[in-house]
C-alpha atoms as a PDB file:
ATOM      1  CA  UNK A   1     302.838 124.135 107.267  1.00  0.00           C
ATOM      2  CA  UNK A   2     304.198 124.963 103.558  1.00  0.00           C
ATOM      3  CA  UNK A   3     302.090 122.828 101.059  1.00  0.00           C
ATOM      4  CA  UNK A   4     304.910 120.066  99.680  1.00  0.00           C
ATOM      5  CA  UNK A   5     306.078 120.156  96.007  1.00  0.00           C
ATOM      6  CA  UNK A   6     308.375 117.232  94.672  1.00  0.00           C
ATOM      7  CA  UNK A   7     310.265 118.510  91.623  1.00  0.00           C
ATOM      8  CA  UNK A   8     311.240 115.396  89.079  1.00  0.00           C
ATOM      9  CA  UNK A   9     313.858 117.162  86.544  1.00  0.00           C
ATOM     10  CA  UNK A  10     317.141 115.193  85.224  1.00  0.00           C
ATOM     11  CA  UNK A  11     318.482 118.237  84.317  1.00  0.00           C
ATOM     12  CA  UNK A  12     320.579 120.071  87.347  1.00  0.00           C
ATOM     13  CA  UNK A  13     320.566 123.603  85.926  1.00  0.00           C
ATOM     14  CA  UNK A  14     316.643 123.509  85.887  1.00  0.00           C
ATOM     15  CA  UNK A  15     316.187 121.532  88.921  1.00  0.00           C
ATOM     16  CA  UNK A  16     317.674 124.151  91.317  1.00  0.00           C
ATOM     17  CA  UNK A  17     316.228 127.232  89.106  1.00  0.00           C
ATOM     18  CA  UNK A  18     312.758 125.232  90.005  1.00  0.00           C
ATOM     19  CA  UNK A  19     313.416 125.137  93.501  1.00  0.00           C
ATOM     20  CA  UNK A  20     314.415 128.913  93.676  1.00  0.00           C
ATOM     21  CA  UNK A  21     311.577 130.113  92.239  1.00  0.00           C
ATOM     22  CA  UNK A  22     309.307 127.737  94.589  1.00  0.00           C
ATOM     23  CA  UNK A  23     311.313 127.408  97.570  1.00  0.00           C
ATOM     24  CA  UNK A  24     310.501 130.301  99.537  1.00  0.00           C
ATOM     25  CA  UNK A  25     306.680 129.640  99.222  1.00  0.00           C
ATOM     26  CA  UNK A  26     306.509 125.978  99.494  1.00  0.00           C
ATOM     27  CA  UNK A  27     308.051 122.975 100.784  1.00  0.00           C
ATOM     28  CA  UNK A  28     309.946 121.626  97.654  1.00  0.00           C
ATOM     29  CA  UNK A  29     311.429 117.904  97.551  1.00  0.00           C
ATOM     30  CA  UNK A  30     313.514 117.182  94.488  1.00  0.00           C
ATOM     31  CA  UNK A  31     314.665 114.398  92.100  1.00  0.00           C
ATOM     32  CA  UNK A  32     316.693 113.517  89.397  1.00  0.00           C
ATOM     33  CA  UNK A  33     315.371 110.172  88.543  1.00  0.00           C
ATOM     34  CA  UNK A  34     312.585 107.625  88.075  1.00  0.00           C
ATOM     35  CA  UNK A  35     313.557 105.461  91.170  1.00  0.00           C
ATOM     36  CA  UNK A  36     314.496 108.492  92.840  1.00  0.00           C
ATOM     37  CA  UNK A  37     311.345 109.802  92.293  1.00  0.00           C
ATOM     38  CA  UNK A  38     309.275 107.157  93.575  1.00  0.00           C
ATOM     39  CA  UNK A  39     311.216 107.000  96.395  1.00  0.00           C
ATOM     40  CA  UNK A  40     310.486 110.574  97.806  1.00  0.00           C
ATOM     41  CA  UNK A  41     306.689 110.545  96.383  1.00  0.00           C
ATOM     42  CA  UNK A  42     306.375 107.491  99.272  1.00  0.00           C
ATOM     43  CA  UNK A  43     308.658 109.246 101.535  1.00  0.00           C
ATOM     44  CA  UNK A  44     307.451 112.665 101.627  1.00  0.00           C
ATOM     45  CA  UNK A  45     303.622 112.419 100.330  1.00  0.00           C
ATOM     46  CA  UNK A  46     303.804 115.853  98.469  1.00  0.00           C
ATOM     47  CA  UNK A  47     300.538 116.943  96.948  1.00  0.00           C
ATOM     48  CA  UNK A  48     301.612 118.072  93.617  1.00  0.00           C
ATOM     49  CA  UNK A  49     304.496 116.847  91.803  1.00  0.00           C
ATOM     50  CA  UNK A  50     305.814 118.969  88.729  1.00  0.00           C
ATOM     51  CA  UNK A  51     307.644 116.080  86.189  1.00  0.00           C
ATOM     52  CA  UNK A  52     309.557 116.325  83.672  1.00  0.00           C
ATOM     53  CA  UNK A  53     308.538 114.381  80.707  1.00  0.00           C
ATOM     54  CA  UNK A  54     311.787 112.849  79.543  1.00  0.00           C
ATOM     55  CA  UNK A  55     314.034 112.277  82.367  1.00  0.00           C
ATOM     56  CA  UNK A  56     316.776 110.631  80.092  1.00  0.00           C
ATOM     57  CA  UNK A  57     318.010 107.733  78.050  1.00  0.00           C
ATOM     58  CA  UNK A  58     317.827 105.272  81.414  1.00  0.00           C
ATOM     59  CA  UNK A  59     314.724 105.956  83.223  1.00  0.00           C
ATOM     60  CA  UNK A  60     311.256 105.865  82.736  1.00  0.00           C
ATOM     61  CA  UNK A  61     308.908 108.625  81.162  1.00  0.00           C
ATOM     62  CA  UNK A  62     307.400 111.325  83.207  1.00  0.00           C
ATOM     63  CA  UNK A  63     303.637 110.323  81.918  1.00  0.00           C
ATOM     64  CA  UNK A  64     304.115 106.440  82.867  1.00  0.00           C
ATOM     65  CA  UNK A  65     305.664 107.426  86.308  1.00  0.00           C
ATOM     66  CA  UNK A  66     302.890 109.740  87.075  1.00  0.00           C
ATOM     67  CA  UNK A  67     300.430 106.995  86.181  1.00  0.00           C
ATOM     68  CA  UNK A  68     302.175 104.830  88.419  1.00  0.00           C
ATOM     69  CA  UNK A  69     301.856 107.217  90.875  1.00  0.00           C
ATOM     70  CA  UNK A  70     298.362 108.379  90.436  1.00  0.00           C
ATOM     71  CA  UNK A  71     297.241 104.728  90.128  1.00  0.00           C
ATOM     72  CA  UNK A  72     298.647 104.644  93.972  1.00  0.00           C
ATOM     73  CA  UNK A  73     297.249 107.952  95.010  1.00  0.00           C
ATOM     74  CA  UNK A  74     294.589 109.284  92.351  1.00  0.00           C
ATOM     75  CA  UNK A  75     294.542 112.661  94.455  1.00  0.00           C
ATOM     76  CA  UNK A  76     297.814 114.133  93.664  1.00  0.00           C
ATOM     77  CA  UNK A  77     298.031 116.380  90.617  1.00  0.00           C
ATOM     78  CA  UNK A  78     300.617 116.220  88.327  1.00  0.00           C
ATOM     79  CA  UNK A  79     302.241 118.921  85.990  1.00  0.00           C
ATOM     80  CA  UNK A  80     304.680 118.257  83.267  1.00  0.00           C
ATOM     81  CA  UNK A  81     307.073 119.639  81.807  1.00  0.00           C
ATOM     82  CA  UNK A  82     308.755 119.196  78.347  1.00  0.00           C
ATOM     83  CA  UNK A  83     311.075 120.895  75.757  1.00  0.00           C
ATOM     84  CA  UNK A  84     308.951 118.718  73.431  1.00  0.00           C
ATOM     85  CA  UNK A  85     305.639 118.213  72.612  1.00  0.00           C
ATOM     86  CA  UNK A  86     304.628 114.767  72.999  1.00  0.00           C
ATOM     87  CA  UNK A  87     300.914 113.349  72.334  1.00  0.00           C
ATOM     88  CA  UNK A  88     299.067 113.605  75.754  1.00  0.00           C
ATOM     89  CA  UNK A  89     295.973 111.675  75.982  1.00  0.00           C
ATOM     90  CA  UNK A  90     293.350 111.779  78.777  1.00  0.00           C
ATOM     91  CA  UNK A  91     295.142 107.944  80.132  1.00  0.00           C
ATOM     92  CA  UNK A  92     297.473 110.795  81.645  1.00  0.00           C
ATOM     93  CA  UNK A  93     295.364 112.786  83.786  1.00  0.00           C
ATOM     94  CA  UNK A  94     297.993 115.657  83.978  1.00  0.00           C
ATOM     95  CA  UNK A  95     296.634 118.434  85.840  1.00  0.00           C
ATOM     96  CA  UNK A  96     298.591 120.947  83.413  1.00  0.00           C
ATOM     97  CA  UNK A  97     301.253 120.378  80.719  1.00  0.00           C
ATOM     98  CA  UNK A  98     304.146 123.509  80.520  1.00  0.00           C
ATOM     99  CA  UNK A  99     306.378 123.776  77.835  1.00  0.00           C
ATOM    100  CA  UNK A 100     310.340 124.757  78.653  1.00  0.00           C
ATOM    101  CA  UNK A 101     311.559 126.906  79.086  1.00  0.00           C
ATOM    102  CA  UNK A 102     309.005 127.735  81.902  1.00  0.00           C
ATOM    103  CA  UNK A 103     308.938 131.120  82.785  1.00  0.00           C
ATOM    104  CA  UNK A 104     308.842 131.552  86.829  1.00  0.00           C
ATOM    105  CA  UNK A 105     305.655 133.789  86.529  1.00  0.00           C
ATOM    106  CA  UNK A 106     304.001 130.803  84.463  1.00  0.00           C
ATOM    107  CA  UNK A 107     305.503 128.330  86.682  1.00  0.00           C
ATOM    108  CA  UNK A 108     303.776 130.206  90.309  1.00  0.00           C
ATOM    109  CA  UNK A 109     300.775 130.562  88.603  1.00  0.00           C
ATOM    110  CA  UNK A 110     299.807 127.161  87.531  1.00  0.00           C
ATOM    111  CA  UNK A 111     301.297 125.898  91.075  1.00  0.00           C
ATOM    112  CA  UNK A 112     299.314 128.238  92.768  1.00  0.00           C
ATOM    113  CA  UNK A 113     296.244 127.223  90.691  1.00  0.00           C
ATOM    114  CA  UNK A 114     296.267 123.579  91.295  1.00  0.00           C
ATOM    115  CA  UNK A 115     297.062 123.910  95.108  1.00  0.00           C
ATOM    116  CA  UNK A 116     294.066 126.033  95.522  1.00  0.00           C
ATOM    117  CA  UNK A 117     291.920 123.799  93.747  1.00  0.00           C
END
């Protein structure tokens, strides 16, 4: 069985460019939202999630749903992603932080690094 990904990305273009590059390795999940995101984190149980930091004007931020999230299930790692560079404190416990654009080289490797851990 393909390890299981869930993608959190507002941003359509991204989203599907995300999945591409994973897709064919791993068992990816996506979501465009806060709520949607908690809803297939419960549904589908993935072991990493890759989140985007700032999912848009209406929905929470990628570091307090991961804390949510990690508060629930402290074993899942988290990577985020951001066209910004916010402050990120140790309160986050992000397994890895990428900057976008995220190259798909980048993007396998630090996958592949915190699924083997």
């Amino acid at each position: 069985m393909k390890n299981r990904i869930l993608i959190v990305e507002d941003q359509t273009p991204l989203l599907d460019l995300y999945k591409q590059i994973l897709g064919s390795r791993y068992e990816v999940i996506t979501a465009q939202s806060d709520v949607e995101a908690f809803d297939k984190f419960f549904e589908h149980c993935p072991c990493l999630i890759l989140m985007d930091y700032n999912l848009g004007p209406h929905s929470l931020t990628g570091d307090v749903i991961c804390r949510q999230i990690m508060d629930l299930e402290p074993e899942t790692k988290v990577i985020c992603m951001s066209g910004n560079s916010p402050e990120y404190d140790a309160r986050n416990r992000f397994y890895g932080v990428l900057t976008k654009p995220v190259g798909a080289v980048e993007l396998k490797e630090v996958v592949e690094r915190a699924l083997a851990e």
